[in-house]
C-alpha atoms as a PDB file:
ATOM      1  CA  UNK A   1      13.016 -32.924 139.702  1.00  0.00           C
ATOM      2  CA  UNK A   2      16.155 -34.922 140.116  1.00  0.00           C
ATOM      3  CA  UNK A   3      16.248 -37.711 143.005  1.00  0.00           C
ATOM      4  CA  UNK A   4      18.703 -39.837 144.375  1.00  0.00           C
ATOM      5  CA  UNK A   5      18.089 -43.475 145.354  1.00  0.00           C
ATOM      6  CA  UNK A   6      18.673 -46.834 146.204  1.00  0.00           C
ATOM      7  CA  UNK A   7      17.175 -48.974 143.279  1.00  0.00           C
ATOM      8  CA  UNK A   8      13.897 -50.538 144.763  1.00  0.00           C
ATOM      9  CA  UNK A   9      14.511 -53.632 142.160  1.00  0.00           C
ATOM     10  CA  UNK A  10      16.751 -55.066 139.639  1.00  0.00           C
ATOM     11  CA  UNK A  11      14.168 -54.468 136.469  1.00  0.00           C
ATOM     12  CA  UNK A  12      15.057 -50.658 135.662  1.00  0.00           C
ATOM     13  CA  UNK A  13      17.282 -50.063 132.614  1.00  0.00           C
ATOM     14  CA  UNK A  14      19.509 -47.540 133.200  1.00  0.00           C
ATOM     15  CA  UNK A  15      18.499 -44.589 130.143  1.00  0.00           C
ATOM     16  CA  UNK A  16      22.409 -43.909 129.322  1.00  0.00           C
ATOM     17  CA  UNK A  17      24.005 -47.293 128.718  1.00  0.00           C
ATOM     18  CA  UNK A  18      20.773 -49.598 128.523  1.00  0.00           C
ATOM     19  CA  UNK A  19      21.801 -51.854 130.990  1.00  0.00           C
ATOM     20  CA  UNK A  20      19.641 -53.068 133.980  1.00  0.00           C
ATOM     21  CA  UNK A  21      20.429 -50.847 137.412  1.00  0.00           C
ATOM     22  CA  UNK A  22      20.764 -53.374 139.846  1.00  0.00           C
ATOM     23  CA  UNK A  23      18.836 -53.513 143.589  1.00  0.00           C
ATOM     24  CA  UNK A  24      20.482 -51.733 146.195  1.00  0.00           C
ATOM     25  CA  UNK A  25      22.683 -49.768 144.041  1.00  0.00           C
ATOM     26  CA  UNK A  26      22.437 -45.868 143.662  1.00  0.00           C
ATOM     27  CA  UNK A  27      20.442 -44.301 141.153  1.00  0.00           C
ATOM     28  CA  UNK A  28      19.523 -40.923 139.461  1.00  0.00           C
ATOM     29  CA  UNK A  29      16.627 -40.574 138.704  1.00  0.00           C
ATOM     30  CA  UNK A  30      14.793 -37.415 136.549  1.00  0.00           C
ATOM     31  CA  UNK A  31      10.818 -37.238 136.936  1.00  0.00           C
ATOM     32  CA  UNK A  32       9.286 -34.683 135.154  1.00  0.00           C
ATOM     33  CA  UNK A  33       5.735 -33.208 135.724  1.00  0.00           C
ATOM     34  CA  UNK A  34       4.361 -34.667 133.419  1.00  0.00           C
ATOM     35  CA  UNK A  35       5.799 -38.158 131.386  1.00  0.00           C
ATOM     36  CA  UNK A  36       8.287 -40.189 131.404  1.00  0.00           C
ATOM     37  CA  UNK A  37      10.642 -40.685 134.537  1.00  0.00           C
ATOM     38  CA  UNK A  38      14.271 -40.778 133.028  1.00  0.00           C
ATOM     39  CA  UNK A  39      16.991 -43.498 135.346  1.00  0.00           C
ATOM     40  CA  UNK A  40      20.646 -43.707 135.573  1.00  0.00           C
ATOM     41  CA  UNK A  41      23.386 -45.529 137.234  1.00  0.00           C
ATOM     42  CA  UNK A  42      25.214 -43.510 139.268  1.00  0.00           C
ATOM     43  CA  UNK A  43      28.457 -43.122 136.902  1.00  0.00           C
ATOM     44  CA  UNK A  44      25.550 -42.685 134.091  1.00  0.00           C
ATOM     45  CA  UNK A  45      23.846 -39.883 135.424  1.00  0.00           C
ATOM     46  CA  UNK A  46      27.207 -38.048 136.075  1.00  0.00           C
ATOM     47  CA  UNK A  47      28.287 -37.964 132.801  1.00  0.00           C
ATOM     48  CA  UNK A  48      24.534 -36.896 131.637  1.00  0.00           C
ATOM     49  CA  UNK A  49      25.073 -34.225 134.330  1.00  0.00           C
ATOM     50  CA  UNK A  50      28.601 -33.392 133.033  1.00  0.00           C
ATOM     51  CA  UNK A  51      27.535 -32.921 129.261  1.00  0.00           C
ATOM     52  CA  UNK A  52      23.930 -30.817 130.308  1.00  0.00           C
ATOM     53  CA  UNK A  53      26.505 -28.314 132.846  1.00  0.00           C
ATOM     54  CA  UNK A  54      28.762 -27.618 129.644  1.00  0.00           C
ATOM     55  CA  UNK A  55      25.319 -27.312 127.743  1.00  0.00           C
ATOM     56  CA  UNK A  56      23.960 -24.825 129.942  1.00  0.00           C
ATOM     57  CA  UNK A  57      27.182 -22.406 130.190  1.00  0.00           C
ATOM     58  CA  UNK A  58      27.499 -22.206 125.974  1.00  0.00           C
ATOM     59  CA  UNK A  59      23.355 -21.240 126.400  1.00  0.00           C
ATOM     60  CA  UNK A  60      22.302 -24.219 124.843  1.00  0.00           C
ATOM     61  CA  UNK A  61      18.093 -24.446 124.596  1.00  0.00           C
ATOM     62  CA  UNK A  62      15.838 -27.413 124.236  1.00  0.00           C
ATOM     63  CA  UNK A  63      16.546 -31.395 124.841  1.00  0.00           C
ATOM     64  CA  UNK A  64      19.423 -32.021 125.972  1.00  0.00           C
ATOM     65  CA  UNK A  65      19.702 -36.246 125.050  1.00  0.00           C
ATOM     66  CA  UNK A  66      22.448 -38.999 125.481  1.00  0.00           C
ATOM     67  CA  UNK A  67      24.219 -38.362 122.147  1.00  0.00           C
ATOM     68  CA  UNK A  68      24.372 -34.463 122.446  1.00  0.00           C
ATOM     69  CA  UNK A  69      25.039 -34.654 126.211  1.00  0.00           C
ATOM     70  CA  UNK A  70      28.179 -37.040 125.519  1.00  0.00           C
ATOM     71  CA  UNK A  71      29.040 -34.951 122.536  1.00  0.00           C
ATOM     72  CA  UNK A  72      29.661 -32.153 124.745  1.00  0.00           C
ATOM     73  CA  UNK A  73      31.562 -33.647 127.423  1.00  0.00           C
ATOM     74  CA  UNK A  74      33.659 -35.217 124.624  1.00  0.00           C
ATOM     75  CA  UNK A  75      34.141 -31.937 122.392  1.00  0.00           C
ATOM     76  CA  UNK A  76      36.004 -29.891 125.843  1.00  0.00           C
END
């Protein structure tokens, strides 16, 4: 499930750049049944979402992470 929301706190890192998301701002945030939950600054999570769209229209299976997310939006 993907979620969008004002950061509650200034603690999380953001999962793309490693920087801290600051309070207030908008986040993206990815929690999974089961595991980890995955944040992003809003610019952040765009580009994740960028890269996993051009995944998902060559048919591309299994994790998608950072690296081969930006690889993709770089390679088009």
């Amino acid at each position: 499930m993907f979620q969008i929301e004002e950061a509650p706190t200034g603690t999380t890192k953001c999962d793309w750049c490693r920087e801290l998301i600051k309070k207030g701002t908008l986040r993206l945030r990815f929690a999974p049944p089961k595991g980890y939950n995955y944040y992003w600054h809003q610019e952040c999570g765009i580009k994740y979402l960028e890269g996993l769209t051009i995944l998902l229209q060559k048919g591309e299976k299994g994790r998608i992470d950072r690296k081969k997310a930006d690889k993709a939006r770089k390679d088009t």
